[in-house]
PDB file of N, CA and C in Angstrom:
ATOM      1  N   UNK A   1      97.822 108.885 116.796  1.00  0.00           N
ATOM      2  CA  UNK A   1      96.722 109.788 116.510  1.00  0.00           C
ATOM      3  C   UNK A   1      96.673 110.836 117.619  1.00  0.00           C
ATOM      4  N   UNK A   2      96.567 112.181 117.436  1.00  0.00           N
ATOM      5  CA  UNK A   2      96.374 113.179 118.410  1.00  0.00           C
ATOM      6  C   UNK A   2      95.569 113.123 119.081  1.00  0.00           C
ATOM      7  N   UNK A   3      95.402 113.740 120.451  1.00  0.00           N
ATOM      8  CA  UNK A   3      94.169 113.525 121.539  1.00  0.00           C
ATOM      9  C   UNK A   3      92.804 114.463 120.302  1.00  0.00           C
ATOM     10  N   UNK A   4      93.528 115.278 119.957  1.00  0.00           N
ATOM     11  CA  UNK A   4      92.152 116.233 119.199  1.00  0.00           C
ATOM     12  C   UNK A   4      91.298 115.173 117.882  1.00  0.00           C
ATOM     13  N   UNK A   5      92.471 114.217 117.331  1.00  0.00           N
ATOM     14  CA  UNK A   5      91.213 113.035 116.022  1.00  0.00           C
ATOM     15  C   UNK A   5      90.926 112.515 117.410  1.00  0.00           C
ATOM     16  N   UNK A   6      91.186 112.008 118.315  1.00  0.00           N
ATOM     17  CA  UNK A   6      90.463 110.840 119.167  1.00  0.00           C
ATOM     18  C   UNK A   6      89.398 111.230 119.304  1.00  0.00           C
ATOM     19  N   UNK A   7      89.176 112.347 119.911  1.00  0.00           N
ATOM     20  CA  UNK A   7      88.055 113.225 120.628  1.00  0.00           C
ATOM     21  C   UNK A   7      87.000 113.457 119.634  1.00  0.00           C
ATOM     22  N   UNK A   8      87.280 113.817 118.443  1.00  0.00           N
ATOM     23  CA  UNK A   8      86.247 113.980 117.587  1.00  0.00           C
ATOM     24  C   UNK A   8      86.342 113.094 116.989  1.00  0.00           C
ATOM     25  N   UNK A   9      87.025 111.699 116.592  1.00  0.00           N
ATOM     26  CA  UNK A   9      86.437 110.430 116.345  1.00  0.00           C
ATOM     27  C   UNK A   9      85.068 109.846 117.193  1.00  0.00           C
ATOM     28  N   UNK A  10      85.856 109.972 118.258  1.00  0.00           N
ATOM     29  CA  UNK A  10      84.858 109.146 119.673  1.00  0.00           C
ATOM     30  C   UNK A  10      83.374 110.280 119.760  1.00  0.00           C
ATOM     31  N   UNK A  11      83.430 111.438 119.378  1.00  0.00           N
ATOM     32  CA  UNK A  11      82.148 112.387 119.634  1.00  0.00           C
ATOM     33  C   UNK A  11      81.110 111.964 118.161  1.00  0.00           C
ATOM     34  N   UNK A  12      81.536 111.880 116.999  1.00  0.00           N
ATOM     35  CA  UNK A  12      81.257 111.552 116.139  1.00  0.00           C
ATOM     36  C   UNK A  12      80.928 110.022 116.256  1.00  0.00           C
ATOM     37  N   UNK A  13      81.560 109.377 116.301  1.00  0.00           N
ATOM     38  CA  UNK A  13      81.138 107.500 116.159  1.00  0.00           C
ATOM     39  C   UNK A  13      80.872 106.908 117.163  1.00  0.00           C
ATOM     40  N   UNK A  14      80.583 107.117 118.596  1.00  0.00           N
ATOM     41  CA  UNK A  14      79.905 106.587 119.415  1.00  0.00           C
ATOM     42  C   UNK A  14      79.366 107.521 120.316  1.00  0.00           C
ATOM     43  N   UNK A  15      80.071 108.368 121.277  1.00  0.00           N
ATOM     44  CA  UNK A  15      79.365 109.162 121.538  1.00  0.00           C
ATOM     45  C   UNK A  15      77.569 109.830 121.118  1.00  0.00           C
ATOM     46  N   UNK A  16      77.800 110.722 120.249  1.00  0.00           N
ATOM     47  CA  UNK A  16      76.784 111.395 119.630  1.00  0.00           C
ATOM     48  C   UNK A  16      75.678 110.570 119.364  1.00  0.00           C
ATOM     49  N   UNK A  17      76.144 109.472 118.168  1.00  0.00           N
ATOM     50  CA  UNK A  17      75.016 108.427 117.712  1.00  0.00           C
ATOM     51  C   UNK A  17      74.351 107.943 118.478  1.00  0.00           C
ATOM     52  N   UNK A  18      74.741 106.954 119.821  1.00  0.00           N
ATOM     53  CA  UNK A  18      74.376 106.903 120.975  1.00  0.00           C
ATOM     54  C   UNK A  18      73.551 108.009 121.935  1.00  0.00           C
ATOM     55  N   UNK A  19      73.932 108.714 122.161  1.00  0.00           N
ATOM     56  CA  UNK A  19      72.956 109.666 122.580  1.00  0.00           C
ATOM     57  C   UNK A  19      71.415 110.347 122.006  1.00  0.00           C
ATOM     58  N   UNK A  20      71.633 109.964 120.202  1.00  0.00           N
ATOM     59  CA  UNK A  20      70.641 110.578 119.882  1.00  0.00           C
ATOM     60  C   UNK A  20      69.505 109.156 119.445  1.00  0.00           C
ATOM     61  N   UNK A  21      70.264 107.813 119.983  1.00  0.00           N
ATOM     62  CA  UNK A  21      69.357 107.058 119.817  1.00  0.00           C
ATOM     63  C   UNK A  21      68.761 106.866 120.758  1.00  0.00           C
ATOM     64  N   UNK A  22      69.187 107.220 121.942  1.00  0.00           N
ATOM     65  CA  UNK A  22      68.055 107.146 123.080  1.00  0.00           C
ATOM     66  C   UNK A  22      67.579 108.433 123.569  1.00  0.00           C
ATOM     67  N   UNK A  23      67.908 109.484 122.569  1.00  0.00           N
ATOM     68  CA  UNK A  23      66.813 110.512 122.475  1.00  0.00           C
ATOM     69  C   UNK A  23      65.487 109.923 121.732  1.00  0.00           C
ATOM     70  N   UNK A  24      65.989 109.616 120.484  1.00  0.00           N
ATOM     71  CA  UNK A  24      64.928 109.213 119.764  1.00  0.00           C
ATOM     72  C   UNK A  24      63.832 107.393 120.096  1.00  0.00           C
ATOM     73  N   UNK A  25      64.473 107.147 121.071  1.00  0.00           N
ATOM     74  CA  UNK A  25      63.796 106.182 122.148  1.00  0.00           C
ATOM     75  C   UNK A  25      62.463 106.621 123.067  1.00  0.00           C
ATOM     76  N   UNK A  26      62.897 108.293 123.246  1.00  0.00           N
ATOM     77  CA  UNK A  26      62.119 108.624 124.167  1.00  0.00           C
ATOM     78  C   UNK A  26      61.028 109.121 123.534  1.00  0.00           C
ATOM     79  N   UNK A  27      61.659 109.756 122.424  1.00  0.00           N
ATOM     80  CA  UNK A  27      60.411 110.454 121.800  1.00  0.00           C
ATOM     81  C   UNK A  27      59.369 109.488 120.662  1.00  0.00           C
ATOM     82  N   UNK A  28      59.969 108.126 120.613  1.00  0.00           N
ATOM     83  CA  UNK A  28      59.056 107.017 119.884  1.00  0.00           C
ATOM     84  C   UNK A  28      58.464 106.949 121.170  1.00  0.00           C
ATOM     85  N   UNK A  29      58.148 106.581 122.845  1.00  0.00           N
ATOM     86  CA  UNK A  29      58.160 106.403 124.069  1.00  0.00           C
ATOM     87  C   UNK A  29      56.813 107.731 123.870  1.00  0.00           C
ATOM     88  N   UNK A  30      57.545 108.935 123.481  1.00  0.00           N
ATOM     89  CA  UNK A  30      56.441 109.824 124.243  1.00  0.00           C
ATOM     90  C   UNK A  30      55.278 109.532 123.175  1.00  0.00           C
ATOM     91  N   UNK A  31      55.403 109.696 121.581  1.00  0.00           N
ATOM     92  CA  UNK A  31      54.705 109.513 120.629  1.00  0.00           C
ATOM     93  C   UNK A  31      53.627 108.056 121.229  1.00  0.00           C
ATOM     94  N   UNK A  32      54.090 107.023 121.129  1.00  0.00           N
ATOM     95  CA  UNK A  32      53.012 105.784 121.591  1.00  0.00           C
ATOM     96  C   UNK A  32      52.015 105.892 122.613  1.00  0.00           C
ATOM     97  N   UNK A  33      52.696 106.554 123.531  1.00  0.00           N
ATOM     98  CA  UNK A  33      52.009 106.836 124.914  1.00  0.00           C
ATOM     99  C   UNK A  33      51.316 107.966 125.047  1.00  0.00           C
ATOM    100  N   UNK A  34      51.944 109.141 124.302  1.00  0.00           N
ATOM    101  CA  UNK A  34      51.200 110.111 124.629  1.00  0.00           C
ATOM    102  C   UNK A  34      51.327 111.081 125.677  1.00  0.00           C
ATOM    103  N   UNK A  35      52.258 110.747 126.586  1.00  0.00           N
ATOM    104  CA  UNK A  35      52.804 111.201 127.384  1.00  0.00           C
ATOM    105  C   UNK A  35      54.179 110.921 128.344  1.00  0.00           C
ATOM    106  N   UNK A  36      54.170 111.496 129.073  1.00  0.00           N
ATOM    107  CA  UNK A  36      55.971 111.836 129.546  1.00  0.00           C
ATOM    108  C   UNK A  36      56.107 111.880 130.933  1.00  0.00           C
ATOM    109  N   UNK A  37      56.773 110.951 131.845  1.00  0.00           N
ATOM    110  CA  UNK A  37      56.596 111.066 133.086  1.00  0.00           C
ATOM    111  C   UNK A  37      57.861 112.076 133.494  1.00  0.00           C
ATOM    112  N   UNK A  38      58.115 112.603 134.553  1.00  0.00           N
ATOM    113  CA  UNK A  38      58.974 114.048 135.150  1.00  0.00           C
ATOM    114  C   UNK A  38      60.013 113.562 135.043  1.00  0.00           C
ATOM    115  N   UNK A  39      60.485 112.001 135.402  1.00  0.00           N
ATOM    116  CA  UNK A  39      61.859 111.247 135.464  1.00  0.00           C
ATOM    117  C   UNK A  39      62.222 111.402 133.663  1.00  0.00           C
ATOM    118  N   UNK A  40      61.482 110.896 132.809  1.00  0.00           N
ATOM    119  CA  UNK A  40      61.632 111.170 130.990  1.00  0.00           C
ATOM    120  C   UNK A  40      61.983 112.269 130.924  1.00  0.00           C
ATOM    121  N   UNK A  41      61.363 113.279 131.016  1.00  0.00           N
ATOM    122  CA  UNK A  41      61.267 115.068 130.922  1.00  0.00           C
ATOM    123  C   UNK A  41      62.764 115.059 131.286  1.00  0.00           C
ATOM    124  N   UNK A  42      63.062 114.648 132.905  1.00  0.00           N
ATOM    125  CA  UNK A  42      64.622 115.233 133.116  1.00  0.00           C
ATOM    126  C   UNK A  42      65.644 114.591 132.141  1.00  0.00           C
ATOM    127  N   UNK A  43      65.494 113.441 131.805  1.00  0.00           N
ATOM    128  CA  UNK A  43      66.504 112.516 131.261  1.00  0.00           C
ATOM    129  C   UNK A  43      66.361 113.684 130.256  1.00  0.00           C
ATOM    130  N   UNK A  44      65.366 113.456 129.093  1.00  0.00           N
ATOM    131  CA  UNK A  44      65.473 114.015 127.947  1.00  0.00           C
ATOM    132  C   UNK A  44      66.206 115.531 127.877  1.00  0.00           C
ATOM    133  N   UNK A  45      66.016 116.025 128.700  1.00  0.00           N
ATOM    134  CA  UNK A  45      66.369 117.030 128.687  1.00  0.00           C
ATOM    135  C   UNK A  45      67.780 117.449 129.362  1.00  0.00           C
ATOM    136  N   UNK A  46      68.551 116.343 130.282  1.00  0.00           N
ATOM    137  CA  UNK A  46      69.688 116.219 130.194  1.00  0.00           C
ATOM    138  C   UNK A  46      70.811 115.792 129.145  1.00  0.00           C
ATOM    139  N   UNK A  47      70.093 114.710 128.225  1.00  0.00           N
ATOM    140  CA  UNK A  47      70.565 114.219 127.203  1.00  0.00           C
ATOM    141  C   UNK A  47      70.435 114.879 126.203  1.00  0.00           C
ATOM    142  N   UNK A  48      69.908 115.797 125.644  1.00  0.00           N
ATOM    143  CA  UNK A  48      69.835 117.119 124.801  1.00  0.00           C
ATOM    144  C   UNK A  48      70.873 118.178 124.789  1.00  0.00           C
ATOM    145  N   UNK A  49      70.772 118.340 126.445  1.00  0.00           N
ATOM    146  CA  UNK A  49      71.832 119.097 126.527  1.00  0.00           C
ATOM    147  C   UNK A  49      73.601 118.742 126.457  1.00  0.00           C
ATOM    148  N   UNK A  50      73.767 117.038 126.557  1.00  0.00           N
ATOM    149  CA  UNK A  50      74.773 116.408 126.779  1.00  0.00           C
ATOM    150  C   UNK A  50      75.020 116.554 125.002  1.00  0.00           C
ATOM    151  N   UNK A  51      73.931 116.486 123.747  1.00  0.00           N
ATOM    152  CA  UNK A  51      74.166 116.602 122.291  1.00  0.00           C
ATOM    153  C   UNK A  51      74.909 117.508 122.134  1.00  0.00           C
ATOM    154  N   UNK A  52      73.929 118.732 122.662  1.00  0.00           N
ATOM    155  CA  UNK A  52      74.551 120.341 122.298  1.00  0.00           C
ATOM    156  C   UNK A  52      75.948 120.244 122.970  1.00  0.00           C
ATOM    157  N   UNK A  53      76.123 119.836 124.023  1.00  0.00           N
ATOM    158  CA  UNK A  53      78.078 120.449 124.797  1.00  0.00           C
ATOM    159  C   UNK A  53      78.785 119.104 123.165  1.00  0.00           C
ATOM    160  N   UNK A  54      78.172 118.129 123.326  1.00  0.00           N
ATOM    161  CA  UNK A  54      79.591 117.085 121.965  1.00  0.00           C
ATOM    162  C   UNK A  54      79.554 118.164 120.929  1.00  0.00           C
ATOM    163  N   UNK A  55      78.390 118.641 120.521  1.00  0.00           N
ATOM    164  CA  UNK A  55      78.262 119.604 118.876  1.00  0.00           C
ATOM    165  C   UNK A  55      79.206 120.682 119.033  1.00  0.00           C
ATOM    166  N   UNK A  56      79.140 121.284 120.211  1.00  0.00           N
ATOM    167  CA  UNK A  56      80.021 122.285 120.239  1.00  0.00           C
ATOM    168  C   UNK A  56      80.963 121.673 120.511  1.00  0.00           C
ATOM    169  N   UNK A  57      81.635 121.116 121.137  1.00  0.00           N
ATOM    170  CA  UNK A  57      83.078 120.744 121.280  1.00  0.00           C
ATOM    171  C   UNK A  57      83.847 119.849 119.779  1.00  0.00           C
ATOM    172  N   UNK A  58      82.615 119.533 119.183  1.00  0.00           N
ATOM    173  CA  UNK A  58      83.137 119.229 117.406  1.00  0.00           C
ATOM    174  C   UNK A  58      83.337 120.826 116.825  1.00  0.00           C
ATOM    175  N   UNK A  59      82.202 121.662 116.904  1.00  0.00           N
ATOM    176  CA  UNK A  59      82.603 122.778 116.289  1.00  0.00           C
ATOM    177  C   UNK A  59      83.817 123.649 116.513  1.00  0.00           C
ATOM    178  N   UNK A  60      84.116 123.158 118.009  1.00  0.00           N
ATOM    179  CA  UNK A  60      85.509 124.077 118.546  1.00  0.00           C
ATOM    180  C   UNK A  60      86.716 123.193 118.139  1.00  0.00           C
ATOM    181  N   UNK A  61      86.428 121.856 118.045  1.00  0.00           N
ATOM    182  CA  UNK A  61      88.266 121.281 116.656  1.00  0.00           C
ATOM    183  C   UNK A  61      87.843 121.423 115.578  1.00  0.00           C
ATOM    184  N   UNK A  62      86.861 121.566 115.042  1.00  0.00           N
ATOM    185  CA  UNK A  62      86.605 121.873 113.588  1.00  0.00           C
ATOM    186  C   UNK A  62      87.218 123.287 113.506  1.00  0.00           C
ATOM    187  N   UNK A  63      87.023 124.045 114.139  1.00  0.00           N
ATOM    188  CA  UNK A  63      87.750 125.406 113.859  1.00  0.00           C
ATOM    189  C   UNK A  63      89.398 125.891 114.225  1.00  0.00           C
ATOM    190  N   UNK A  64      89.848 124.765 114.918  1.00  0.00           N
ATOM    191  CA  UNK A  64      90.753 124.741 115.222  1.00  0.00           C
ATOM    192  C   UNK A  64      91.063 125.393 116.430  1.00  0.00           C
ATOM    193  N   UNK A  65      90.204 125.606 117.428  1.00  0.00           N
ATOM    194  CA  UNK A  65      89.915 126.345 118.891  1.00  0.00           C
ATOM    195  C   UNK A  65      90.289 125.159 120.250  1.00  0.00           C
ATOM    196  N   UNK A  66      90.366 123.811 119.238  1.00  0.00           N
ATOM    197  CA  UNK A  66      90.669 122.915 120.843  1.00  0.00           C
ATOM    198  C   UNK A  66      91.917 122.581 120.557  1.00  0.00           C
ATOM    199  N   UNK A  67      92.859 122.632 121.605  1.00  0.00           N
ATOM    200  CA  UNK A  67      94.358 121.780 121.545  1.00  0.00           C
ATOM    201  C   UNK A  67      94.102 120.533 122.510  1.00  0.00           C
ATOM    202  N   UNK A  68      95.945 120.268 121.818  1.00  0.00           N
ATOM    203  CA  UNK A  68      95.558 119.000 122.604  1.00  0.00           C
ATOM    204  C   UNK A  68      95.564 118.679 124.219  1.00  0.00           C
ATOM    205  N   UNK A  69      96.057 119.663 124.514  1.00  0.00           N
ATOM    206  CA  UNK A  69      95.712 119.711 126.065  1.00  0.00           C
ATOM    207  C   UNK A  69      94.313 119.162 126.645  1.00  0.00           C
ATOM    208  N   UNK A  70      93.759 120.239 126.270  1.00  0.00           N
ATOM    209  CA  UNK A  70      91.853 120.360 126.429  1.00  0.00           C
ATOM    210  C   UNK A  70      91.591 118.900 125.835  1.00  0.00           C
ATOM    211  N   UNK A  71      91.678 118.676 124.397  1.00  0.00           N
ATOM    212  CA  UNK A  71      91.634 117.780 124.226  1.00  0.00           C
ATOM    213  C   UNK A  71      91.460 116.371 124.973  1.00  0.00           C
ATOM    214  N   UNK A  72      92.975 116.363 125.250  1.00  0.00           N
ATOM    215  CA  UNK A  72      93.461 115.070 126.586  1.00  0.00           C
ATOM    216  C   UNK A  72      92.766 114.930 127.630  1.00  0.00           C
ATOM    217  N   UNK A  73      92.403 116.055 128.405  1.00  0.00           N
ATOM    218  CA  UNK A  73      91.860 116.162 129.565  1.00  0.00           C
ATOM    219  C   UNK A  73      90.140 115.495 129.513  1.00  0.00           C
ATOM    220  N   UNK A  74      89.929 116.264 127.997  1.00  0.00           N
ATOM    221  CA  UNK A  74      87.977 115.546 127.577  1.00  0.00           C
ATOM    222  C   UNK A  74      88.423 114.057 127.920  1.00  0.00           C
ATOM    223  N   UNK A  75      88.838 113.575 127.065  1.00  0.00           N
ATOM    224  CA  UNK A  75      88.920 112.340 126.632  1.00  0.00           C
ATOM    225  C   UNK A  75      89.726 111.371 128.085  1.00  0.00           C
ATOM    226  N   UNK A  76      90.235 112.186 128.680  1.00  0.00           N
ATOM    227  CA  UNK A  76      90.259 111.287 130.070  1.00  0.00           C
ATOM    228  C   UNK A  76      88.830 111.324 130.880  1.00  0.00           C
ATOM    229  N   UNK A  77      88.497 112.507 130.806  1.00  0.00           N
ATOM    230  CA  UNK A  77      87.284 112.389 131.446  1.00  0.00           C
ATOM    231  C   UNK A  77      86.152 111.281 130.976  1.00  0.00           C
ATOM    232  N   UNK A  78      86.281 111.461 129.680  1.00  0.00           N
ATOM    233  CA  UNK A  78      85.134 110.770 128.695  1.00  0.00           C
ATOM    234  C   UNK A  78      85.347 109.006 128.747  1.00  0.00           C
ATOM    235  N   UNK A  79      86.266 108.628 129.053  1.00  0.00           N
ATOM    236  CA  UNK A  79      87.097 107.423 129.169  1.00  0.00           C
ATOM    237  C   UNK A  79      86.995 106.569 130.117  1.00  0.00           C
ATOM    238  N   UNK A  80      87.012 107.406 131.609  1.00  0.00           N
ATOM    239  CA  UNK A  80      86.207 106.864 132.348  1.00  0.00           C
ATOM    240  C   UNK A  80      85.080 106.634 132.146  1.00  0.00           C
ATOM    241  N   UNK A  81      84.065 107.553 131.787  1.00  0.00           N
ATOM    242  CA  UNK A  81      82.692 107.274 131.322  1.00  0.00           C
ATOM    243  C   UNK A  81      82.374 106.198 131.190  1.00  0.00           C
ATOM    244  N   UNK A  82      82.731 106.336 129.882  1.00  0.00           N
ATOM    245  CA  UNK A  82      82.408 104.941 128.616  1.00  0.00           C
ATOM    246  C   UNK A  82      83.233 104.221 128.432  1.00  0.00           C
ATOM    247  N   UNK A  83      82.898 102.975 128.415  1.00  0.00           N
ATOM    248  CA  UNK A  83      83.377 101.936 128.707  1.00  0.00           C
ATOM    249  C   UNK A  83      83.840 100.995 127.043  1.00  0.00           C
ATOM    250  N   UNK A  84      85.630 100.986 126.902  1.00  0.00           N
ATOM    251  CA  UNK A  84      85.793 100.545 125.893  1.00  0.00           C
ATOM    252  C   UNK A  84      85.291  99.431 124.950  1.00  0.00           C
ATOM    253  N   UNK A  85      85.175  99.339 124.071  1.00  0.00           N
ATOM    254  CA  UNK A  85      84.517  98.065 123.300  1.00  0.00           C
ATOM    255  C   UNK A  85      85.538  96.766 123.546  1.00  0.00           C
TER     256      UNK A  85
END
């Protein structure tokens, strides 16, 4: 499989989903409570922004704008990250 399906396998099926479930953690969190402490605020708002860079980097192999270079290099980075199943 090319580094470019890996990358948008892994942004799509764990990545992303993951991220937007503990977005939506925070905001069941802010909803109950009612409010948002500065440490929430930053998270949330780091993790928002961590959605938007995967969305775009799906939209840039969806268009055919990422090789596999770029590719390789995400997905080493991303690899360290996260930790295989």
């Amino acid at each position: 499989m090319s580094s470019v399906n890996r990358l948008k396998l892994l942004l799509e099926e764990q990545i992303i989903p993951d991220l937007e479930a503990v977005i939506d953690s925070i905001f069941q969190t802010i909803d109950r409570e009612k409010t948002i402490s500065l440490g929430e605020k930053e998270e949330l708002k780091e993790l928002q922004e961590m959605h938007a860079e995967c969305r775009e980097i799906l939209i840039e192999i969806e268009s055919g704008e990422m090789d596999e270079e770029e590719a390789k290099e995400l997905l080493d980075e991303l690899e360290i990250i996260i930790p295989e199943d």
